[in-house]
N, C-alpha and C. Protein backbone atom coordinates (compact mmCIF):
# COMPACT_ATOMS: atom_id res chain seq x y z
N UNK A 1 15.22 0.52 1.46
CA UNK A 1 14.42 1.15 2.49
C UNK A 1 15.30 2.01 3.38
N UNK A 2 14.80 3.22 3.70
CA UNK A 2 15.92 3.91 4.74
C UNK A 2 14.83 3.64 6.28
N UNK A 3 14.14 2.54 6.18
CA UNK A 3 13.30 2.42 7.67
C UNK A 3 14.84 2.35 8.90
N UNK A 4 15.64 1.82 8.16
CA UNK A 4 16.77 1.22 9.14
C UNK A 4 17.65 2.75 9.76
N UNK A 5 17.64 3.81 8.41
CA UNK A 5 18.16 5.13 9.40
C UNK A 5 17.05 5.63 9.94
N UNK A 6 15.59 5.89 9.30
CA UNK A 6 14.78 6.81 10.23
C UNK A 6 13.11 5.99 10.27
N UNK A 7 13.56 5.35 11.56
CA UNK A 7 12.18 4.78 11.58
C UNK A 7 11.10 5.13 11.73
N UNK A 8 10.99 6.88 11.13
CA UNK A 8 9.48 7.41 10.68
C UNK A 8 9.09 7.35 9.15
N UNK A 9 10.30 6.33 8.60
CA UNK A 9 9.80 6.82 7.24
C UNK A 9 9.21 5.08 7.04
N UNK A 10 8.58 4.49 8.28
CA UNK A 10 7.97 3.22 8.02
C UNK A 10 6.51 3.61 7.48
N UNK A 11 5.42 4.53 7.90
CA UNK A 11 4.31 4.57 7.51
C UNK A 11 3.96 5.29 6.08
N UNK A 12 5.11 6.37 6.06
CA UNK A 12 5.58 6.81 4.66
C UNK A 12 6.05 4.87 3.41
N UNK A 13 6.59 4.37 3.70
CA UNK A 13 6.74 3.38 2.30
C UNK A 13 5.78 2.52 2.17
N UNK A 14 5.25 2.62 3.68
CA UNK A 14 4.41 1.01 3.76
C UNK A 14 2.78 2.08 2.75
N UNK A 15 3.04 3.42 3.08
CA UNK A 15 1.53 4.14 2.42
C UNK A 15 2.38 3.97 0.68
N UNK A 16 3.22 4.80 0.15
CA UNK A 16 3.73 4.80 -0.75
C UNK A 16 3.58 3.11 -2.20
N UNK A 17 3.95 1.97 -0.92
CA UNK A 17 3.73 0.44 -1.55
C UNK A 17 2.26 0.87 -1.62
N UNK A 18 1.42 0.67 -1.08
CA UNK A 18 -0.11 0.42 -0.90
C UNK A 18 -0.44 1.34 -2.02
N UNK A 19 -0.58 2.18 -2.19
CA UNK A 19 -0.89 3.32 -3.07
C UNK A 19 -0.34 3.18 -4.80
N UNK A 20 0.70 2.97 -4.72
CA UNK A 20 1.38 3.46 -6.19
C UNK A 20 2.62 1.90 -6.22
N UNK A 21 2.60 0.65 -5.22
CA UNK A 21 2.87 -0.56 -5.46
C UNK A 21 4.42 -0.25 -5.76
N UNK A 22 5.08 0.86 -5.00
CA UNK A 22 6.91 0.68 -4.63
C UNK A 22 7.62 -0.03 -3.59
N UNK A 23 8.31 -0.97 -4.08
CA UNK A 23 8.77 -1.88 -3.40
C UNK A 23 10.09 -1.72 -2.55
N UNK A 24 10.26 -1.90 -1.41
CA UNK A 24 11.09 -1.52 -0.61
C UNK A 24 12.27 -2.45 -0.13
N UNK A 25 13.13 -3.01 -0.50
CA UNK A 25 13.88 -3.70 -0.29
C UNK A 25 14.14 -3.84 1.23
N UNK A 26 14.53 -5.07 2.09
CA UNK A 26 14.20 -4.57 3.60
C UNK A 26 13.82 -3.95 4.40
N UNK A 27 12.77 -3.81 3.74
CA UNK A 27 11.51 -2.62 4.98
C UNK A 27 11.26 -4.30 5.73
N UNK A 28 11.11 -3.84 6.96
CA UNK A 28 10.86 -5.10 7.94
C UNK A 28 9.02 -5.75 7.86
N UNK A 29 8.09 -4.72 7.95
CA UNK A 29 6.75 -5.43 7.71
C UNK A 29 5.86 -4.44 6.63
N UNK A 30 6.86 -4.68 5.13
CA UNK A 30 5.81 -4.23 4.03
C UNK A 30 4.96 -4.97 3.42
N UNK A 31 3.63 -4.22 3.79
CA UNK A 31 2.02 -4.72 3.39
C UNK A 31 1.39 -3.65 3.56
N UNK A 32 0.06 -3.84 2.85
CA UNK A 32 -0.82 -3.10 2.67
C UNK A 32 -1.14 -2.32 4.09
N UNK A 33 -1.22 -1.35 4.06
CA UNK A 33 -1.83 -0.43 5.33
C UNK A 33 -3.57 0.26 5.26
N UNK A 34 -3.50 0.85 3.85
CA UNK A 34 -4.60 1.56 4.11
C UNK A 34 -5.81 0.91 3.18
N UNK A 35 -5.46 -0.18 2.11
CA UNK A 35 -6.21 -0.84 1.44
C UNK A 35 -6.47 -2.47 2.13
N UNK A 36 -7.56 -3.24 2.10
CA UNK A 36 -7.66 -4.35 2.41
C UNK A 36 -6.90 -5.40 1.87
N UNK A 37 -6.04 -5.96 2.45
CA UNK A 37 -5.40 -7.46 1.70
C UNK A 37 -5.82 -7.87 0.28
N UNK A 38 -7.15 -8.18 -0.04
CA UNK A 38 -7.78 -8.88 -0.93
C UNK A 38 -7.86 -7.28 -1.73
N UNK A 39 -7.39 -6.54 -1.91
CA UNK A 39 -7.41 -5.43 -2.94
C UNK A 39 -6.52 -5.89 -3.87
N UNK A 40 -6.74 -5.61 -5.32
CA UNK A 40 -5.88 -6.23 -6.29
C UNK A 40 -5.47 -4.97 -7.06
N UNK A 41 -4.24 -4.61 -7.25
CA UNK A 41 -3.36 -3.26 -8.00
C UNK A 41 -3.08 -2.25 -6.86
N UNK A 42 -2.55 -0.95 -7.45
CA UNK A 42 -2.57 -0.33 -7.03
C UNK A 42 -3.28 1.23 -7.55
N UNK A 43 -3.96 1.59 -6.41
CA UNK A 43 -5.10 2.54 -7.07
C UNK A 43 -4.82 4.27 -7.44
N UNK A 44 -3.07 4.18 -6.95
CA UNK A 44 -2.92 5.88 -7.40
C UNK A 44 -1.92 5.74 -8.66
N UNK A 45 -2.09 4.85 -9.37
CA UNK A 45 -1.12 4.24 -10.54
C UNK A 45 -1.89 4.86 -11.44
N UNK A 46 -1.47 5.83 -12.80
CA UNK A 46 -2.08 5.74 -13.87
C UNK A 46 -2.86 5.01 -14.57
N UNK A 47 -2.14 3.73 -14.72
CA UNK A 47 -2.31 2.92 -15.14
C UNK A 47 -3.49 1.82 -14.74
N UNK A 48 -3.94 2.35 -13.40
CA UNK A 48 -5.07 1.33 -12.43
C UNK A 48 -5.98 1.39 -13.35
N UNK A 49 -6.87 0.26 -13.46
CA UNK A 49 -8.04 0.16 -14.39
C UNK A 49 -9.29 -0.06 -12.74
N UNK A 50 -10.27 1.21 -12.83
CA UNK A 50 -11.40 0.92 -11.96
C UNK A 50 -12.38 -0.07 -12.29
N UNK A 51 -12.66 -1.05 -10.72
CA UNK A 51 -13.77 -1.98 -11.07
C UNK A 51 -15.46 -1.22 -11.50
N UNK A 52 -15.52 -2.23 -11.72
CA UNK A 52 -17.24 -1.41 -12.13
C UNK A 52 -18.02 -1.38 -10.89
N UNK A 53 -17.52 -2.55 -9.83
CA UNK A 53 -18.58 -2.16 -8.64
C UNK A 53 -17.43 -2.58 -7.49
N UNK A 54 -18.02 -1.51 -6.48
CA UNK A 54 -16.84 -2.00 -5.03
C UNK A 54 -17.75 -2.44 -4.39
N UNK A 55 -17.05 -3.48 -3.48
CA UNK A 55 -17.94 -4.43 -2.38
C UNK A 55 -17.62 -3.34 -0.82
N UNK A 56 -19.19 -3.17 -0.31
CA UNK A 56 -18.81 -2.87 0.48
C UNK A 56 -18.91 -3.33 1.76
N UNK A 57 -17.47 -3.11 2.60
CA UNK A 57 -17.05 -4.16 3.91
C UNK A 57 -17.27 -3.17 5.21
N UNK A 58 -17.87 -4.25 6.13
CA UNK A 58 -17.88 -3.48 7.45
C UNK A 58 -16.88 -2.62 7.80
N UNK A 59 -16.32 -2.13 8.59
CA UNK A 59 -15.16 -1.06 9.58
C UNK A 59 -14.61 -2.28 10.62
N UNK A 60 -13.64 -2.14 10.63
CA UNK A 60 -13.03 -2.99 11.49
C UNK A 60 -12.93 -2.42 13.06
């Protein structure tokens, strides 16, 4: 993680993990940002297989 030289590139890895599931070696709080917890894969992966139906959740 370079969060430790430039701590703008925290919303950049923590989007990057969430998105395409790159893992950041000491990033201090990497987790999901823009997908819900209970989301399973990652959805800008080639490889993502789409569900057949999304549940849909209130707005927080």
């Amino acid at each position: 993680s370079v969060f430790w030289v430039w701590r703008s590139a925290d919303f950049q890895e923590r989007e990057s993990y969430d998105m395409l599931g790159i893992s950041y070696d000491n990033h201090p709080r990497l987790k999901r940002i823009l997908m819900p917890e209970s989301w399973i894969g990652w959805p800008l992966r080639k490889d993502y297989i789409t569900p057949n139906f999304y549940e849909i959740q209130d707005a927080h």
